[in-house]
Protein backbone atom coordinates (compact mmCIF):
# COMPACT_ATOMS: atom_id res chain seq x y z
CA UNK A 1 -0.92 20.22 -3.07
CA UNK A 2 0.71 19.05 0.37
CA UNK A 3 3.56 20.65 2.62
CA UNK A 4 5.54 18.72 4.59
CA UNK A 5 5.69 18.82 8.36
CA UNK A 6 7.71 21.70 9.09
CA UNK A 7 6.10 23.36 5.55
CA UNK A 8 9.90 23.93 4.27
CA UNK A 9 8.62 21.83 0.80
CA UNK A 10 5.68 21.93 -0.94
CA UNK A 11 4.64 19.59 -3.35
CA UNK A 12 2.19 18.66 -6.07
CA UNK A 13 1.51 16.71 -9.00
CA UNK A 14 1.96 18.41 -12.90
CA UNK A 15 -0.57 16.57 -15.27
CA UNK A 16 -0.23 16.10 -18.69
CA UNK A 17 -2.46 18.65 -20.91
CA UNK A 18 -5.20 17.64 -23.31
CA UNK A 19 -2.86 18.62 -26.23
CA UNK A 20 0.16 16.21 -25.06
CA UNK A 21 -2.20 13.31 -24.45
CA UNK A 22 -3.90 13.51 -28.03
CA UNK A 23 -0.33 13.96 -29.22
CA UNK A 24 1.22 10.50 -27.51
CA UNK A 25 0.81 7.10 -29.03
CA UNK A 26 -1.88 5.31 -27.36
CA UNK A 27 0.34 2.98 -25.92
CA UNK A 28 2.56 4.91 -24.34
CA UNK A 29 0.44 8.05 -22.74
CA UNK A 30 1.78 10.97 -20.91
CA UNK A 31 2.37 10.67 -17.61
CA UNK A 32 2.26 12.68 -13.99
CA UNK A 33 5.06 14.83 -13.14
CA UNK A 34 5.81 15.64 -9.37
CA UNK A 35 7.44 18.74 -8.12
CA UNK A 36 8.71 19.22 -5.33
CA UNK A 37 9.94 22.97 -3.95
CA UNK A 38 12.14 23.87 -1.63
CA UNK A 39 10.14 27.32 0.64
CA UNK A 40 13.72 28.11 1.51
CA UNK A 41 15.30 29.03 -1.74
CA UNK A 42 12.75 28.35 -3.95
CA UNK A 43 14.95 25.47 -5.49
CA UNK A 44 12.95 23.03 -7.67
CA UNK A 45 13.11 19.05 -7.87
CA UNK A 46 11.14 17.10 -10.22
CA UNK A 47 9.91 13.64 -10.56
CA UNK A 48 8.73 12.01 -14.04
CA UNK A 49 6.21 8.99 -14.25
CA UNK A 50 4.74 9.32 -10.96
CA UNK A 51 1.18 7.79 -9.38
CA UNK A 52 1.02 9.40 -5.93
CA UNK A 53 3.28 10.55 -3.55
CA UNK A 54 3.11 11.35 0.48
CA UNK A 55 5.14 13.01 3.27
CA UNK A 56 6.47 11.31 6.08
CA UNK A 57 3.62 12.80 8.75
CA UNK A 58 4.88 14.82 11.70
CA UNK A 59 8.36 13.45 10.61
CA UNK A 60 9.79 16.81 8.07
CA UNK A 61 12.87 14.99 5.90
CA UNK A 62 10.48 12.16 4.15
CA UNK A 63 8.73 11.84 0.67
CA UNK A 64 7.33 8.71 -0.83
CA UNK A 65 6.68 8.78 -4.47
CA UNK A 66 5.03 5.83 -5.99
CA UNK A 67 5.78 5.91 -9.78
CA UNK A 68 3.68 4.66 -12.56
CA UNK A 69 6.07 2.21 -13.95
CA UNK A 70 4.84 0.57 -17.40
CA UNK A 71 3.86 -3.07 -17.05
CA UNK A 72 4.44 -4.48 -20.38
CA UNK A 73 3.21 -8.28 -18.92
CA UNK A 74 -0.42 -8.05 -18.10
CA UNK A 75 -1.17 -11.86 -17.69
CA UNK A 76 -2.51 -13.14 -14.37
CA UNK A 77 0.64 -13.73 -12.76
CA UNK A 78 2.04 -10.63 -13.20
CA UNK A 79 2.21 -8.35 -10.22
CA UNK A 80 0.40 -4.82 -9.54
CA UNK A 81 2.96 -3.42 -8.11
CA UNK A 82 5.57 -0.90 -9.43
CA UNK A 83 8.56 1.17 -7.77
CA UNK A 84 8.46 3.49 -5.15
CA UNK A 85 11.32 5.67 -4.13
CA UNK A 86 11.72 7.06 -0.29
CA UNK A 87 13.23 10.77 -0.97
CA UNK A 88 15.10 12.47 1.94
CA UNK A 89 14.26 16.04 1.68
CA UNK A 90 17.07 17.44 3.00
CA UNK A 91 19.77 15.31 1.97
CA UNK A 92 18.85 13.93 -1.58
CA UNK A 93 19.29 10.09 -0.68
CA UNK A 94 16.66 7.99 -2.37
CA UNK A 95 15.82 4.50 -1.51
CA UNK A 96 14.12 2.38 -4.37
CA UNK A 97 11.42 -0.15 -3.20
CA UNK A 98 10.00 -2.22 -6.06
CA UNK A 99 6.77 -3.83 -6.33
CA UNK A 100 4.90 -1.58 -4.33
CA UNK A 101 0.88 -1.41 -4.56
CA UNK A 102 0.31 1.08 -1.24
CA UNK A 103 2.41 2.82 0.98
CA UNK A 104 1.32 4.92 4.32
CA UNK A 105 3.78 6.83 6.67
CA UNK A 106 2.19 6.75 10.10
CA UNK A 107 1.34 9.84 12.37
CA UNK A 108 4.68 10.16 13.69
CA UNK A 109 6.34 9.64 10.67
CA UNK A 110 8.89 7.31 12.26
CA UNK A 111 7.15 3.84 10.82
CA UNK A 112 6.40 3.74 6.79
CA UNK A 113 4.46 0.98 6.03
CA UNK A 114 3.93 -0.77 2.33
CA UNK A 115 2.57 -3.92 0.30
CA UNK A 116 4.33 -5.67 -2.47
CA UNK A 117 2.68 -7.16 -5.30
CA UNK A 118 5.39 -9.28 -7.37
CA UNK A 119 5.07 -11.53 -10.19
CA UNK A 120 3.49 -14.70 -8.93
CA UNK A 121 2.98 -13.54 -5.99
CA UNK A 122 6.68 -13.80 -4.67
CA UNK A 123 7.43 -12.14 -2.06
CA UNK A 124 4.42 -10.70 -1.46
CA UNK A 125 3.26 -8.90 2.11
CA UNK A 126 3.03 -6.09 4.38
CA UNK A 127 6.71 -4.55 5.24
CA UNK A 128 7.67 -2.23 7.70
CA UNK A 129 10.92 0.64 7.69
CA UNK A 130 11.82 2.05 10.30
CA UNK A 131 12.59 5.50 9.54
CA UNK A 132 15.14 6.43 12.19
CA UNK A 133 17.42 3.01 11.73
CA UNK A 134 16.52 2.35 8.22
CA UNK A 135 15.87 -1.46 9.50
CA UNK A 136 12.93 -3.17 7.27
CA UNK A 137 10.84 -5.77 8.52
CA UNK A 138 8.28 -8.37 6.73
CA UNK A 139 5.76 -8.91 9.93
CA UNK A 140 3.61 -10.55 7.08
CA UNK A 141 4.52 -12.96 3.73
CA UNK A 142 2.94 -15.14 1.57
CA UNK A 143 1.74 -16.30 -1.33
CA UNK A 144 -1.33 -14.05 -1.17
CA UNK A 145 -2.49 -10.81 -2.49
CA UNK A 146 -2.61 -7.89 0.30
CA UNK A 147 -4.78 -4.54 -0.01
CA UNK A 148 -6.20 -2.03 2.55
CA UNK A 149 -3.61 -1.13 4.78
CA UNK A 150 -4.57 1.32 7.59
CA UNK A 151 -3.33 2.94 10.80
CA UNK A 152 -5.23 4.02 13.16
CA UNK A 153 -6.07 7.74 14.35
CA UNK A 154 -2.77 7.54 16.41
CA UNK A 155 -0.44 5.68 14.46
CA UNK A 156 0.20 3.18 16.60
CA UNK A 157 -1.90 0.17 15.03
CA UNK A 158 -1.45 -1.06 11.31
CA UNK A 159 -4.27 -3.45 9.48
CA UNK A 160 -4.27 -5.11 6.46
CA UNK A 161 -6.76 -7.73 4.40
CA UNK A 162 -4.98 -10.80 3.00
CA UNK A 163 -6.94 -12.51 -0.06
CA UNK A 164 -6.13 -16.19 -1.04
CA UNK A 165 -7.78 -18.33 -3.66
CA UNK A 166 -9.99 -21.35 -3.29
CA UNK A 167 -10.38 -24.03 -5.33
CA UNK A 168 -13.73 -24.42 -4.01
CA UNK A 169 -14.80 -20.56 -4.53
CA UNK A 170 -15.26 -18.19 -7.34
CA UNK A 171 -13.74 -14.95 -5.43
CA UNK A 172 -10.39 -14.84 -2.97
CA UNK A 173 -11.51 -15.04 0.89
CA UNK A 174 -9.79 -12.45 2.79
CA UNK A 175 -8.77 -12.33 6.50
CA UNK A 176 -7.01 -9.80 8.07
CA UNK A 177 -3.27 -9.30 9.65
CA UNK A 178 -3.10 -6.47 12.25
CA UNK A 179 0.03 -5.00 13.85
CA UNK A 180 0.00 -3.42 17.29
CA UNK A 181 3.08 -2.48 19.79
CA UNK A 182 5.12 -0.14 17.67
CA UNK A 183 6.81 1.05 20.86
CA UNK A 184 8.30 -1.86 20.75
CA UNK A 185 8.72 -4.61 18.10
CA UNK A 186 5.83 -4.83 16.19
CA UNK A 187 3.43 -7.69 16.99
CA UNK A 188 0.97 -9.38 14.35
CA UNK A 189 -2.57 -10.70 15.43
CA UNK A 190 -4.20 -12.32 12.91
CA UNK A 191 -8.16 -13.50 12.19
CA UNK A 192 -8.68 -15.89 9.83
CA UNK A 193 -12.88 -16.92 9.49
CA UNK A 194 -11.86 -19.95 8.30
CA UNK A 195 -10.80 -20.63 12.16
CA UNK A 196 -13.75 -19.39 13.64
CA UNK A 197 -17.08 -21.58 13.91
CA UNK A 198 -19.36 -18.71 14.41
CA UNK A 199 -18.28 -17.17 11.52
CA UNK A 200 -21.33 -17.10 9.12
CA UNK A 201 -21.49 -19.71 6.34
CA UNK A 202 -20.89 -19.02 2.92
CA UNK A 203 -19.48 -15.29 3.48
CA UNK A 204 -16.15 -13.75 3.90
CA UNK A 205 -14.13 -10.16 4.67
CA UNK A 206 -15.25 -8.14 2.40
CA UNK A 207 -12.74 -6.30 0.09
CA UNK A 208 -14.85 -3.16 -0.37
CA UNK A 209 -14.86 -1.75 3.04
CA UNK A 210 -11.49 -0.30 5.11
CA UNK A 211 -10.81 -2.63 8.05
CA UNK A 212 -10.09 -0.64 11.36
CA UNK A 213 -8.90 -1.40 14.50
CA UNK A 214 -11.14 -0.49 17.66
CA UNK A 215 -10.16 2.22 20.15
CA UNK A 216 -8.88 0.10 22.53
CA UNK A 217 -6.48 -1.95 19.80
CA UNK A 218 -8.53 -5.30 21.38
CA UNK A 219 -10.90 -5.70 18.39
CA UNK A 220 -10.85 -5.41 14.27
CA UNK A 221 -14.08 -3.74 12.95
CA UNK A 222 -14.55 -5.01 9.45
CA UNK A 223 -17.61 -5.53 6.90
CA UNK A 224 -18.45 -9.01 5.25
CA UNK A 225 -20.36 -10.57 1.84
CA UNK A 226 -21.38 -13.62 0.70
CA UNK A 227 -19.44 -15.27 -2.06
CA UNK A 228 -19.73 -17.99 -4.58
CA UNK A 229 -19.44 -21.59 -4.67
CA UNK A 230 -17.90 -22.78 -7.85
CA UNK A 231 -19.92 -24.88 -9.76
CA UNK A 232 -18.86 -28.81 -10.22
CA UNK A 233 -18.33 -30.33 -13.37
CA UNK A 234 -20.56 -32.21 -14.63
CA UNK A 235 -20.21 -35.92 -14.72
CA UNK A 236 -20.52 -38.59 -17.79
């Protein structure tokens, strides 16, 4: 259960009872419901086929609602990502975003931040609306898969790990994309270990731990792991 800023809406998720789920074919199971009331009249709006949803921070008008679209193509090109709809509390407007793995408003509510994972891996990145002009940006795109996104404490820095494959590995190496001066335009700094000598041998970013930006926005703190060499084939 979550309020937004000014606590005007409330909102949580409805899940499916025991009884509906033994009830639904197994391929097509019941699915979250989000509600959304109105404190002020005790008015009622509701969601269907939803996966998580957040308010816009200290910023009162904003909802995003990630929905749990069905993905009917499950082969290794297919993308992770489904839609996402940016709901303007007071107003009713909704903006659809599609493709959308994982979404984070920052303090202020005035930057909303979000990956896309598309078939193939087109399009893919880290994008950036600005809540008060509506502009998007795409600081970050490739043919890549992105994960982790964090601000900071403030909500003035954004990180990100970027995983590409290698012919020469059995797991993706990661590095990571950071994004500081929101004040102004946003500006990426980027490590890539593959740049850097001292990095150690045979180890990358690991996936499993949050990166973070340091205090002071002049350093990424970040955990690493060893990967795998792929194994040659053998010759005749």
């Amino acid at each position: 259960i979550a309020f937004n800023a000014d606590a005007t809406f409330l909102g949580f998720l409805d899940f499916p009872t025991e009884e509906a789920k033994k009830k639904a074919p197994r391929d097509n199971p019941p699915q979250n419901k989000l509600r959304i009331i109105d404190l002020r009249d005790f008015s009622e709006k509701e969601f269907e086929n939803v996966r998580s949803f957040s308010f816009s921070g200290e910023n009162p008008r904003w909802i995003a609602i990630n929905l749990s679209t069905p993905r009917p193509d499950r082969s290794k090109e297919a993308g992770k990502g489904t839609d996402l709809l940016l709901y303007n509390l007071n107003t009713g407007a909704t903006f659809n975003l599609g493709n959308v793995t994982s979404f984070s408003f920052n303090k202020s509510g005035q930057w909303f931040a979000y990956i896309v994972d598309a078939y193939g891996k087109a399009g893919n990145g880290v994008f950036l609306r600005n809540m008060q002009t509506g502009e998007t940006l795409a600081p970050e795109s490739d043919k890549a898969s992105y994960q982790s996104l964090n601000w900071n404490r403030e909500g003035t820095a954004l990180i990100a790990l970027k995983g590409v494959e290698d012919k020469a590995w059995k797991d993706e190496l990661f590095s990571i994309v950071g994004f500081r001066d929101f004040d102004r335009t946003p500006r990426k700094v980027v490590y890539n270990p593959a740049n850097d000598s001292t990095f150690p041998e045979g180890m990358t970013i690991s996936s499993n731990r949050m990166p973070m930006w340091s205090d002071d926005l002049q350093s990424f703190v970040f955990g690493i792991r060893s990967v795998e060499k792929k194994e040659e084939p053998a010759r005749n």
